[in-house]
C-alpha atoms as a PDB file:
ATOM      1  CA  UNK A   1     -24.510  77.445 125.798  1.00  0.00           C
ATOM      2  CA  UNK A   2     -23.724  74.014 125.887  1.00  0.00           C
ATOM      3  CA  UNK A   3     -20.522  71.799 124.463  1.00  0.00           C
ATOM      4  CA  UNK A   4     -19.999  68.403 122.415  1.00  0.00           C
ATOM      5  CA  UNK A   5     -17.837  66.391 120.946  1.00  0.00           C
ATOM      6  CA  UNK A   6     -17.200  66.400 117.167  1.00  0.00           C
ATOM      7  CA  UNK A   7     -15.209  62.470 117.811  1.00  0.00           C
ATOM      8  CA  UNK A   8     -17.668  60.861 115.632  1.00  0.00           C
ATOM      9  CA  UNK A   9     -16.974  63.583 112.709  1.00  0.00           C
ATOM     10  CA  UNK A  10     -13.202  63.353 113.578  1.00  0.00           C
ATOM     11  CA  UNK A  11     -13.476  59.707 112.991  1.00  0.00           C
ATOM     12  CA  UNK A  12     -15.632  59.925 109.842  1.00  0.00           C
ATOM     13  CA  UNK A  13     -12.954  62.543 108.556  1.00  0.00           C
ATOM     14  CA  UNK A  14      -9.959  60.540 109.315  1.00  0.00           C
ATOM     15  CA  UNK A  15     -11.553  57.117 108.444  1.00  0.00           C
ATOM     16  CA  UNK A  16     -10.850  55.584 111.956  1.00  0.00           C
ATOM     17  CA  UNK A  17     -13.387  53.204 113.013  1.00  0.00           C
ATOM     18  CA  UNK A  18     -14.907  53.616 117.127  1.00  0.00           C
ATOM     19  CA  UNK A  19     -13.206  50.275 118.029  1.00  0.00           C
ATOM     20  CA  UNK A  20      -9.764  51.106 116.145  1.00  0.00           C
ATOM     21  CA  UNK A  21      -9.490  54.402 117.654  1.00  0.00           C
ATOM     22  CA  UNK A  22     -10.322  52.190 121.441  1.00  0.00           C
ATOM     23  CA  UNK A  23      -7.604  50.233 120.588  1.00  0.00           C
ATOM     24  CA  UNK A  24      -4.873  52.445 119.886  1.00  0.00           C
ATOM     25  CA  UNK A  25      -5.584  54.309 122.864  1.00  0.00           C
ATOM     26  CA  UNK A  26      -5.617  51.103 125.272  1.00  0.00           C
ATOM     27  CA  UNK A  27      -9.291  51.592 126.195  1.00  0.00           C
ATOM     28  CA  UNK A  28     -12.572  49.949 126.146  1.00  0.00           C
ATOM     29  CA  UNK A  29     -14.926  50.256 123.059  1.00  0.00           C
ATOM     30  CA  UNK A  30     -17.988  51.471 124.540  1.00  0.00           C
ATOM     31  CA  UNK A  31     -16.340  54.826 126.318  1.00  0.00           C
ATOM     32  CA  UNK A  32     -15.377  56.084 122.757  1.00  0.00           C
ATOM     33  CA  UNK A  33     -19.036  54.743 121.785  1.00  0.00           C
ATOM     34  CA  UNK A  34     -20.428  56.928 124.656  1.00  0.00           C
ATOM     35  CA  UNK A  35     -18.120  59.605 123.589  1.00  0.00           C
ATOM     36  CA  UNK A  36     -19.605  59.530 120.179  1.00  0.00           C
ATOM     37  CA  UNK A  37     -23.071  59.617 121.417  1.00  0.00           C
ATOM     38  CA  UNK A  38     -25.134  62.955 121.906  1.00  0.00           C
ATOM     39  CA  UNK A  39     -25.659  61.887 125.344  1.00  0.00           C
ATOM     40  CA  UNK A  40     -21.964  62.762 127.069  1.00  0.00           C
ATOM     41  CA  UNK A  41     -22.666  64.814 130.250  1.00  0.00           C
ATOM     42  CA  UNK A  42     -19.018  64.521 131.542  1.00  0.00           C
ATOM     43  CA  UNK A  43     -15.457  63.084 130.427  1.00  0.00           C
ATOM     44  CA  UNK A  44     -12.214  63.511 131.906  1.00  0.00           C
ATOM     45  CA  UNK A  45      -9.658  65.872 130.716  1.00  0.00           C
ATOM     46  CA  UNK A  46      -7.323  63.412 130.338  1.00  0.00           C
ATOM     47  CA  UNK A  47      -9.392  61.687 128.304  1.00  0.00           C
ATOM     48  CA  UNK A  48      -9.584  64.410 125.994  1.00  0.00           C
ATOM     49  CA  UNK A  49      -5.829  65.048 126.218  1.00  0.00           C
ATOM     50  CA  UNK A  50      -5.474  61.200 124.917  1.00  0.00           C
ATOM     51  CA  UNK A  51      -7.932  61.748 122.515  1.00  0.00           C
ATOM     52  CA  UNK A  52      -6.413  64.659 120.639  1.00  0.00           C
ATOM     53  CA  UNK A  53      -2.736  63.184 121.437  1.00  0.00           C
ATOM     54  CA  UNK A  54      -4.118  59.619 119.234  1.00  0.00           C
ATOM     55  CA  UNK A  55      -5.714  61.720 116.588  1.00  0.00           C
ATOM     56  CA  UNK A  56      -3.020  64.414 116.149  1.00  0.00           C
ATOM     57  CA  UNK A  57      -5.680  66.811 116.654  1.00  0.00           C
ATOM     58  CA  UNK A  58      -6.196  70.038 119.293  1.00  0.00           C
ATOM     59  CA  UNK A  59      -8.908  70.376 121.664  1.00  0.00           C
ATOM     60  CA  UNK A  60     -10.473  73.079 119.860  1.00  0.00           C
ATOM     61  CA  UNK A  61     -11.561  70.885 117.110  1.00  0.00           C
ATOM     62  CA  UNK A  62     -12.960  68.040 118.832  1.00  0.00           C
ATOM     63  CA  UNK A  63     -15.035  70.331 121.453  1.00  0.00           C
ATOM     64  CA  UNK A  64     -17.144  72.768 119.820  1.00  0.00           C
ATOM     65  CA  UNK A  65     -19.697  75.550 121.226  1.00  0.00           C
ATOM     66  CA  UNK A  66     -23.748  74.705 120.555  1.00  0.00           C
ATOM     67  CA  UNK A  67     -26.253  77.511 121.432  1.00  0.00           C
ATOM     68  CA  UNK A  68     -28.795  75.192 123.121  1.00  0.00           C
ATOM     69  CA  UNK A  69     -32.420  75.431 122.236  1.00  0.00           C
ATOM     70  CA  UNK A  70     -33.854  77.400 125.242  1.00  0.00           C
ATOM     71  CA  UNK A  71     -31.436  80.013 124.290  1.00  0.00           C
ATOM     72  CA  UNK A  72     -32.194  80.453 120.770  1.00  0.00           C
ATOM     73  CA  UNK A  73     -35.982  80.989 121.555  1.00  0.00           C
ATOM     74  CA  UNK A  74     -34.861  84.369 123.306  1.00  0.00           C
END
Protein backbone atom coordinates (compact mmCIF):
# COMPACT_ATOMS: atom_id res chain seq x y z
CA UNK A 1 0.00 0.00 0.00
CA UNK A 2 1.31 3.21 -0.58
CA UNK A 3 0.08 7.02 0.51
CA UNK A 4 -0.36 10.57 -1.28
CA UNK A 5 -1.40 13.69 -0.97
CA UNK A 6 -4.82 14.89 -2.23
CA UNK A 7 -3.18 19.01 -1.77
CA UNK A 8 -3.61 19.58 -5.36
CA UNK A 9 -7.47 18.38 -5.17
CA UNK A 10 -7.77 20.30 -1.82
CA UNK A 11 -6.63 23.31 -3.65
CA UNK A 12 -8.75 22.76 -6.78
CA UNK A 13 -11.77 22.27 -4.28
CA UNK A 14 -11.17 25.28 -2.25
CA UNK A 15 -9.97 27.49 -5.19
CA UNK A 16 -6.53 28.30 -3.54
CA UNK A 17 -3.84 28.72 -5.95
CA UNK A 18 -0.06 26.63 -5.09
CA UNK A 19 1.63 30.05 -4.52
CA UNK A 20 -1.37 31.57 -2.34
CA UNK A 21 -1.58 28.64 -0.20
CA UNK A 22 2.84 29.15 0.10
CA UNK A 23 2.13 32.37 1.16
CA UNK A 24 -0.24 32.11 3.84
CA UNK A 25 1.71 29.50 5.35
CA UNK A 26 5.15 31.57 5.28
CA UNK A 27 6.83 29.07 2.94
CA UNK A 28 8.49 28.75 -0.32
CA UNK A 29 6.44 28.01 -3.55
CA UNK A 30 8.10 25.09 -4.87
CA UNK A 31 7.68 22.75 -1.48
CA UNK A 32 3.82 23.04 -1.92
CA UNK A 33 4.67 22.49 -5.81
CA UNK A 34 6.60 19.30 -4.78
CA UNK A 35 3.84 18.53 -2.44
CA UNK A 36 1.42 18.62 -5.26
CA UNK A 37 3.48 16.48 -7.43
CA UNK A 38 3.09 12.55 -7.64
CA UNK A 39 6.64 12.36 -6.84
CA UNK A 40 6.61 13.13 -2.74
CA UNK A 41 8.65 10.33 -1.06
CA UNK A 42 8.78 12.15 2.37
CA UNK A 43 7.37 15.42 4.18
CA UNK A 44 7.46 16.39 7.64
CA UNK A 45 4.67 16.03 10.00
CA UNK A 46 4.69 19.35 10.79
CA UNK A 47 4.33 20.18 7.55
CA UNK A 48 1.25 18.38 7.30
CA UNK A 49 0.03 19.73 10.66
CA UNK A 50 0.47 23.39 8.92
CA UNK A 51 -1.07 22.24 6.02
CA UNK A 52 -4.37 21.05 7.43
CA UNK A 53 -4.17 23.97 10.22
CA UNK A 54 -4.10 26.72 6.76
CA UNK A 55 -6.77 24.79 5.01
CA UNK A 56 -9.11 24.05 7.96
CA UNK A 57 -8.91 20.59 6.93
CA UNK A 58 -7.89 17.04 8.94
CA UNK A 59 -5.20 14.81 8.00
CA UNK A 60 -7.42 12.20 6.89
CA UNK A 61 -8.49 14.10 3.92
CA UNK A 62 -5.38 15.32 2.56
CA UNK A 63 -3.51 11.75 2.96
CA UNK A 64 -5.31 9.04 1.40
CA UNK A 65 -4.53 5.10 1.02
CA UNK A 66 -3.52 3.88 -2.85
CA UNK A 67 -3.22 0.07 -3.43
CA UNK A 68 -0.02 0.29 -5.53
CA UNK A 69 0.22 -1.57 -8.76
CA UNK A 70 2.37 -4.63 -7.78
CA UNK A 71 -0.29 -5.32 -5.33
CA UNK A 72 -3.25 -5.25 -7.43
CA UNK A 73 -1.67 -7.82 -9.91
CA UNK A 74 -1.97 -10.45 -6.95
Amino acid sequence: MKIRLRLKEILAEKGISQRELARRMGIRHPTINHLCSDSVDRVYIRTLEKICETLDITVDQLIVSVEDEQSADK
